[in-house]
N, C-alpha and C. Protein backbone atom coordinates (compact mmCIF):
# COMPACT_ATOMS: atom_id res chain seq x y z
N UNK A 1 -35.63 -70.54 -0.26
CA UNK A 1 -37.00 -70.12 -0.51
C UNK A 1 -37.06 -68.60 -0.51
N UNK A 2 -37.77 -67.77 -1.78
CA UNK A 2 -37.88 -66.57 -2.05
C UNK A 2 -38.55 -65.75 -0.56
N UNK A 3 -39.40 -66.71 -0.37
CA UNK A 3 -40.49 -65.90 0.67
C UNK A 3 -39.96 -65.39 2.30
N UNK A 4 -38.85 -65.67 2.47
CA UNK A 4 -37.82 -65.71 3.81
C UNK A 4 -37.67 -64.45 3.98
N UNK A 5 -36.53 -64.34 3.02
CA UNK A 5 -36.11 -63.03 2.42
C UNK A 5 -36.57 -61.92 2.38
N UNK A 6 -37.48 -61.95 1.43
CA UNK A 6 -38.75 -61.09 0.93
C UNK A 6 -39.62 -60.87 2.20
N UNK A 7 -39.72 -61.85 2.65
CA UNK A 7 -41.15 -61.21 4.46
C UNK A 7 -39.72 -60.49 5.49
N UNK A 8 -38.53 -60.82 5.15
CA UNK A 8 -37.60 -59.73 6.54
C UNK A 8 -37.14 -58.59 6.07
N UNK A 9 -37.09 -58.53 4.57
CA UNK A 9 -37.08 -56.60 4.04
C UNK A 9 -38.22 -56.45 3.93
N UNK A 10 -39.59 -56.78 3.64
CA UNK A 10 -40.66 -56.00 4.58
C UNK A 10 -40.62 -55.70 5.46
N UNK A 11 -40.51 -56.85 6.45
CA UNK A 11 -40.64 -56.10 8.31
C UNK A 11 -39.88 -55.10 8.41
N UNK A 12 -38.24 -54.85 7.72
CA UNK A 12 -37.75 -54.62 7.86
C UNK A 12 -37.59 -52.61 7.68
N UNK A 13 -38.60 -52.84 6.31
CA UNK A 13 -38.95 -51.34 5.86
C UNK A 13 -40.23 -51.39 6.84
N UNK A 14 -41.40 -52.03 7.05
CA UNK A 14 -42.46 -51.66 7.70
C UNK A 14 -42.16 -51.17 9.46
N UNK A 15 -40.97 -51.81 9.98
CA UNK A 15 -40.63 -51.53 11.61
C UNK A 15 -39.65 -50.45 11.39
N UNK A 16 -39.04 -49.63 10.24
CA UNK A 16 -38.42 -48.47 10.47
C UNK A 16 -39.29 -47.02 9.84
N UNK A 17 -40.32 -47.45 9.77
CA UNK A 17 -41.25 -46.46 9.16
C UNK A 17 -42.30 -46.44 10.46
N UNK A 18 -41.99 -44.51 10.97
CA UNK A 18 -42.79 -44.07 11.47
C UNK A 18 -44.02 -44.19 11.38
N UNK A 19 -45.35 -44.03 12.07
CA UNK A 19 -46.73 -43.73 11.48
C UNK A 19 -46.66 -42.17 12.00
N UNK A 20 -46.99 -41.08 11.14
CA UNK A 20 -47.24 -39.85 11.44
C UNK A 20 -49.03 -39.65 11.20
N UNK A 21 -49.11 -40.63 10.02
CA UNK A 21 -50.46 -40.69 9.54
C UNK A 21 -51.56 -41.30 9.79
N UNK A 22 -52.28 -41.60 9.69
CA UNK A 22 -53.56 -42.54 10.07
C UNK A 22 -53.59 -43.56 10.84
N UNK A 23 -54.06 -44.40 11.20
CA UNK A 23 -53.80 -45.87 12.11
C UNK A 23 -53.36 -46.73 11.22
N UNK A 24 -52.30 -47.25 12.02
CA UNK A 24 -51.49 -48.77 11.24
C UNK A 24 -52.04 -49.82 10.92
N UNK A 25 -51.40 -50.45 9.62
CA UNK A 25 -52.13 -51.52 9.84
C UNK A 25 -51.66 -52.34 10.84
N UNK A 26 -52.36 -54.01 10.45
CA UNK A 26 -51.84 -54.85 11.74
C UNK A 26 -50.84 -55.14 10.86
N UNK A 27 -49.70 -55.33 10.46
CA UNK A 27 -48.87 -55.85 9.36
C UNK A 27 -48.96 -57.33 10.09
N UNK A 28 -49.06 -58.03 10.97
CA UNK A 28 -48.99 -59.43 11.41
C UNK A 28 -50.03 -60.15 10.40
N UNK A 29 -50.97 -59.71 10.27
CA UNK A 29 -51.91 -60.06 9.42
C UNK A 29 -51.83 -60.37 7.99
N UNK A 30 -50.61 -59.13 7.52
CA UNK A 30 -50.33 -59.41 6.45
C UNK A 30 -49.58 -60.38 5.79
N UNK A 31 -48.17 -60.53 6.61
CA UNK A 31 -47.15 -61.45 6.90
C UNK A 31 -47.05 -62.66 7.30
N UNK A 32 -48.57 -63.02 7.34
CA UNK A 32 -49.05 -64.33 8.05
C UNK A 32 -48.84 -65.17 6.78
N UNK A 33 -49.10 -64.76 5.39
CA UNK A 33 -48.75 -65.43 4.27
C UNK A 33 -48.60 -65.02 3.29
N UNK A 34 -47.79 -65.63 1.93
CA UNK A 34 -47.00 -65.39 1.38
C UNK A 34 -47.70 -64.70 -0.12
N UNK A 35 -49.06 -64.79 0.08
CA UNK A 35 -50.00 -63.56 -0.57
C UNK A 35 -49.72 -62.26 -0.24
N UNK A 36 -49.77 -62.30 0.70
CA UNK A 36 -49.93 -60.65 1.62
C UNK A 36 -48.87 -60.05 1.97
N UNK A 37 -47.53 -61.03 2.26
CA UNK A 37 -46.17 -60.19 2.18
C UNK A 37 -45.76 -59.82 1.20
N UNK A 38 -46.03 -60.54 -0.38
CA UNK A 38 -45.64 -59.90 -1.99
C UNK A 38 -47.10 -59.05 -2.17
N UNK A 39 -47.82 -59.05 -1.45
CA UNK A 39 -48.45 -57.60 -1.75
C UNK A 39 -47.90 -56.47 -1.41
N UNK A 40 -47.56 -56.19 0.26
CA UNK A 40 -46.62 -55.48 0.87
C UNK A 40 -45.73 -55.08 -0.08
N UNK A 41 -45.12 -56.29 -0.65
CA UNK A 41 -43.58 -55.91 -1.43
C UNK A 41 -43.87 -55.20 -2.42
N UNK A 42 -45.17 -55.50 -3.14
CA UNK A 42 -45.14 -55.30 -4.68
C UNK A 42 -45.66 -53.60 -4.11
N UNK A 43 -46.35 -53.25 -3.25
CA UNK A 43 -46.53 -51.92 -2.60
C UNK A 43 -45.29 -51.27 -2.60
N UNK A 44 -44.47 -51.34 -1.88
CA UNK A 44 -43.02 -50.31 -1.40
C UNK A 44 -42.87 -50.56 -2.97
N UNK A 45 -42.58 -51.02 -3.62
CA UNK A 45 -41.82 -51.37 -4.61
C UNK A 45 -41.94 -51.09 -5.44
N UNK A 46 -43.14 -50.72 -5.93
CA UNK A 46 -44.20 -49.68 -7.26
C UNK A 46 -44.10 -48.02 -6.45
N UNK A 47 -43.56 -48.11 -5.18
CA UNK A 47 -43.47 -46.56 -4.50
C UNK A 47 -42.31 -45.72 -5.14
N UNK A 48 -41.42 -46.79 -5.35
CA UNK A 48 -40.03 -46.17 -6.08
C UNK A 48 -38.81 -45.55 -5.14
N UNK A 49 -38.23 -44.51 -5.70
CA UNK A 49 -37.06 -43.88 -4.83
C UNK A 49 -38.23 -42.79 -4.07
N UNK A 50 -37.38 -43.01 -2.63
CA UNK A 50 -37.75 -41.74 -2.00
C UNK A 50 -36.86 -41.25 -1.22
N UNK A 51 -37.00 -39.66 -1.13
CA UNK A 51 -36.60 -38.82 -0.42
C UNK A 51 -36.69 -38.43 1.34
N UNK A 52 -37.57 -39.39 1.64
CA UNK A 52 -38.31 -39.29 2.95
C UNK A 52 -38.53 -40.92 3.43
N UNK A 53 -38.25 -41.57 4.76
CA UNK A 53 -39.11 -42.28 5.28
C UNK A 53 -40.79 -43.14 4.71
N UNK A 54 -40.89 -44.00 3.99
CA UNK A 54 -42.10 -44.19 3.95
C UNK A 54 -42.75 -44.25 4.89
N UNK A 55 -44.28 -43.64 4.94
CA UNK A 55 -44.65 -43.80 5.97
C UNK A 55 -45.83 -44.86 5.48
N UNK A 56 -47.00 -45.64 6.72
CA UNK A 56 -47.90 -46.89 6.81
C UNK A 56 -48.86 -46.00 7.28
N UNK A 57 -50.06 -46.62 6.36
CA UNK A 57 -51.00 -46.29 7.53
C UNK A 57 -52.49 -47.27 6.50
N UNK A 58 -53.25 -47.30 6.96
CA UNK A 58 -54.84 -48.10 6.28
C UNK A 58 -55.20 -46.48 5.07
N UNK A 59 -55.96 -47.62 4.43
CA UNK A 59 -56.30 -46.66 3.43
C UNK A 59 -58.15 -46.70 3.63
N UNK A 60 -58.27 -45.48 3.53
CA UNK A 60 -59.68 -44.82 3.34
C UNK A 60 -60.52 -45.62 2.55
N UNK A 61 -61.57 -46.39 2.80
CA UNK A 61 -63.08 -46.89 1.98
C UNK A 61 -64.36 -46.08 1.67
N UNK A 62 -64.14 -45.32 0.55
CA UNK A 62 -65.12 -44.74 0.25
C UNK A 62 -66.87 -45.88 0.38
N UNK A 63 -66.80 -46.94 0.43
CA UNK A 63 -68.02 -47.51 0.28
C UNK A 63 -68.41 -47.91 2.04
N UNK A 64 -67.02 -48.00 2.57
CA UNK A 64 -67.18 -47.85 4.24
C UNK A 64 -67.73 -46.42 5.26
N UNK A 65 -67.29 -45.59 4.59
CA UNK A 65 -66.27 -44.44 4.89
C UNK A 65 -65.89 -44.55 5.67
N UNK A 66 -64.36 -45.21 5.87
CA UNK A 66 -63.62 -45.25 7.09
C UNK A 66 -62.71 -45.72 6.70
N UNK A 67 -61.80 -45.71 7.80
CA UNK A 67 -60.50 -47.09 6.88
C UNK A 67 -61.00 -48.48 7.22
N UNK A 68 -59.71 -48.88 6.10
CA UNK A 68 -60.62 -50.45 5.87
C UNK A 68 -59.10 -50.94 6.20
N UNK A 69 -58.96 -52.06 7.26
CA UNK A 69 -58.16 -53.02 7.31
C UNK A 69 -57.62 -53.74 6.51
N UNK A 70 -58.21 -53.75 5.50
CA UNK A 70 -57.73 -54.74 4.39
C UNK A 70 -57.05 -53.41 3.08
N UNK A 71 -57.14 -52.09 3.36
CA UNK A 71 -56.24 -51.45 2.59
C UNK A 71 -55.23 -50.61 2.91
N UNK A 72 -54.27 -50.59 2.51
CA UNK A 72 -52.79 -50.32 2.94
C UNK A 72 -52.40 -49.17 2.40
N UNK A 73 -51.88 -48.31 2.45
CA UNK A 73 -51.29 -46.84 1.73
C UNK A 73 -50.15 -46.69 2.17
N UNK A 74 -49.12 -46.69 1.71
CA UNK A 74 -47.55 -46.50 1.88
C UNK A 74 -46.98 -45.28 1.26
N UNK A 75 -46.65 -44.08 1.68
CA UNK A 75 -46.12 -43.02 0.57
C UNK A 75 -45.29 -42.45 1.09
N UNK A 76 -44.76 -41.49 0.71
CA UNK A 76 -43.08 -41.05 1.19
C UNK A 76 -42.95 -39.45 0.25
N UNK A 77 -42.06 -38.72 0.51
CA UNK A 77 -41.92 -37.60 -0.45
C UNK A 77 -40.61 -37.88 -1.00
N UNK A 78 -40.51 -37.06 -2.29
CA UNK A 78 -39.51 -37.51 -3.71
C UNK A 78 -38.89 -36.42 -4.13
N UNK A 79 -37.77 -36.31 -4.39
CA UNK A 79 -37.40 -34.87 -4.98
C UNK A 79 -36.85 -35.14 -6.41
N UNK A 80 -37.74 -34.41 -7.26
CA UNK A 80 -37.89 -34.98 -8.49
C UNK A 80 -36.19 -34.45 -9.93
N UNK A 81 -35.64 -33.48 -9.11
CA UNK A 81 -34.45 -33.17 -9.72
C UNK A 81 -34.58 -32.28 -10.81
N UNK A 82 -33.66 -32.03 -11.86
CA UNK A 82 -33.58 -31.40 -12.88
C UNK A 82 -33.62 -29.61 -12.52
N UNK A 83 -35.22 -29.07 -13.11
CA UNK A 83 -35.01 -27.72 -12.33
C UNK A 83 -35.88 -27.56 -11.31
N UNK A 84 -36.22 -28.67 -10.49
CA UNK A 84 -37.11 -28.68 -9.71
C UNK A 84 -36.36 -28.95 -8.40
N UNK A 85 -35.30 -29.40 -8.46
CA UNK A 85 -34.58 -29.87 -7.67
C UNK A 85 -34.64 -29.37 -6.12
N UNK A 86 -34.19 -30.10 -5.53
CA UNK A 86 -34.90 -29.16 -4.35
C UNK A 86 -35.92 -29.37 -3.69
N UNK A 87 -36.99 -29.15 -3.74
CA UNK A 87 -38.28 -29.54 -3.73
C UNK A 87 -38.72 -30.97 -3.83
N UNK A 88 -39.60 -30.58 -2.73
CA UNK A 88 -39.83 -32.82 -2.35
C UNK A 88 -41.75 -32.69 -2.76
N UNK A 89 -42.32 -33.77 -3.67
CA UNK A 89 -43.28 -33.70 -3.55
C UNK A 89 -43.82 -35.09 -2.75
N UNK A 90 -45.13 -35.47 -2.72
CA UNK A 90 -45.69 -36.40 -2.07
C UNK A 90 -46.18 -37.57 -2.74
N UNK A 91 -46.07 -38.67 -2.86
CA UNK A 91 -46.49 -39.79 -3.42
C UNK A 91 -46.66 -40.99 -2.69
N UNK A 92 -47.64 -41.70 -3.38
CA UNK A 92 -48.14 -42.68 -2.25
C UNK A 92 -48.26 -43.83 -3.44
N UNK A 93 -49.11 -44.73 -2.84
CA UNK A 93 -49.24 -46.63 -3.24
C UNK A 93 -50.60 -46.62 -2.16
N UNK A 94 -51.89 -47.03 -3.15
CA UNK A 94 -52.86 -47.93 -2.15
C UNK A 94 -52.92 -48.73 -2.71
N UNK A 95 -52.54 -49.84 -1.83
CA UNK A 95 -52.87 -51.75 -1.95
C UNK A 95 -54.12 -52.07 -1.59
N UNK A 96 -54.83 -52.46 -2.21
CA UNK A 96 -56.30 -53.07 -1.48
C UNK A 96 -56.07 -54.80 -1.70
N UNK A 97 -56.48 -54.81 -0.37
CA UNK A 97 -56.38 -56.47 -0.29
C UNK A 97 -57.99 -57.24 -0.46
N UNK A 98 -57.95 -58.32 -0.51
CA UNK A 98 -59.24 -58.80 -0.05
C UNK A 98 -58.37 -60.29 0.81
N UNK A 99 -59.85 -60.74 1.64
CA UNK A 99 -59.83 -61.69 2.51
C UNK A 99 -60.74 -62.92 1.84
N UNK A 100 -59.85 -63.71 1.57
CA UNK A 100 -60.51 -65.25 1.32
C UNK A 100 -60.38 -66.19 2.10
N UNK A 101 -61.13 -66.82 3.27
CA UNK A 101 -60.63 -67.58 4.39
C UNK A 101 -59.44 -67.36 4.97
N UNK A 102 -59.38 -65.92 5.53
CA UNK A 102 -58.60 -65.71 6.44
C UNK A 102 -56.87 -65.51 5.45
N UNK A 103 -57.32 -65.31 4.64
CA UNK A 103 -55.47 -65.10 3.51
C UNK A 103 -55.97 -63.84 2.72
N UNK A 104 -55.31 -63.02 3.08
CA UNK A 104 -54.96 -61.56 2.23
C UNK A 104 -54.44 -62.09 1.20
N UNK A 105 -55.34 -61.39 0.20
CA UNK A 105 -54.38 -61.53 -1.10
C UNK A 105 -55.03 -60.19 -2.09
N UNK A 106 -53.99 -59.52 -3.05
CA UNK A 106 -53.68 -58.11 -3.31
C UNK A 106 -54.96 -58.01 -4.51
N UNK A 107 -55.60 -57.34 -4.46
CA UNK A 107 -56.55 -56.79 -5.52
C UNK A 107 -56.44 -55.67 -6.45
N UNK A 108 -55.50 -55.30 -6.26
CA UNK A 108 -55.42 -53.70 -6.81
C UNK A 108 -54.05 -53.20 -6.17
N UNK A 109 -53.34 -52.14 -6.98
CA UNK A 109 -52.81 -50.80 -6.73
C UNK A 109 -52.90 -49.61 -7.30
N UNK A 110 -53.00 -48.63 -6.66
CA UNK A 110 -52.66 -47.61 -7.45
C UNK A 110 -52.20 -46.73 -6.52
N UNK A 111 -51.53 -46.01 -7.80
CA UNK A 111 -50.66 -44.90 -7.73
C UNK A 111 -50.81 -43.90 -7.67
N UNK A 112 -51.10 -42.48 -6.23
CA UNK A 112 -51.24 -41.29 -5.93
C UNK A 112 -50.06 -40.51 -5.97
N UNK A 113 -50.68 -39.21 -7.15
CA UNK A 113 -49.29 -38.44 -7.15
C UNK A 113 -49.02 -37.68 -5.81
């Protein structure tokens, strides 16, 4: 079964990633089912190569203003090469989830340069 696998290289990137940034999510919440861990995944995974540690943290609700539990931001810095080389910039992933009887499941991503 795909979903084994796939939920222990999440934990696996989510428990070696510092939080420097905002409050964590609960990742238990997320991992509870197999909606919400290929959200996770499809998150790191649209993040790409990085140069840095991803770091976790909830993502900001402009209609809350606050963070919202149900959105995720994963980003890391990148060093883009060529003549730039050298130099790390910042990029991120917000996942917004929604809650349907208690099951996360992924609504959205996008991509912050």
């Amino acid at each position: 079964m795909i979903f084994r696998p796939l939920a222990i290289a999440v934990m696996t990137l989510v428990t070696s990633a510092g939080s420097a940034l905002a409050a964590e999510p609960d990742f238990s919440r997320f991992m509870a089912s197999p909606s919400g861990a290929a959200g996770l995944s499809a998150a790191i995974g649209s993040l790409g190569p990085c140069a840095t540690t991803p770091q976790w943290s909830l993502g900001f609700d402009p209609d809350l203003d606050k963070e919202n539990p149900d959105h995720v931001y994963v980003g890391c810095q990148y060093d883009p090469g060529g003549d730039e080389a050298g130099e790390l910039y910042d990029k991120g992933v917000l996942a917004k989830f929604v809650n349907y009887g208690g099951v996360l499941y992924l609504e959205s991503l996008t991509q912050l340069p």
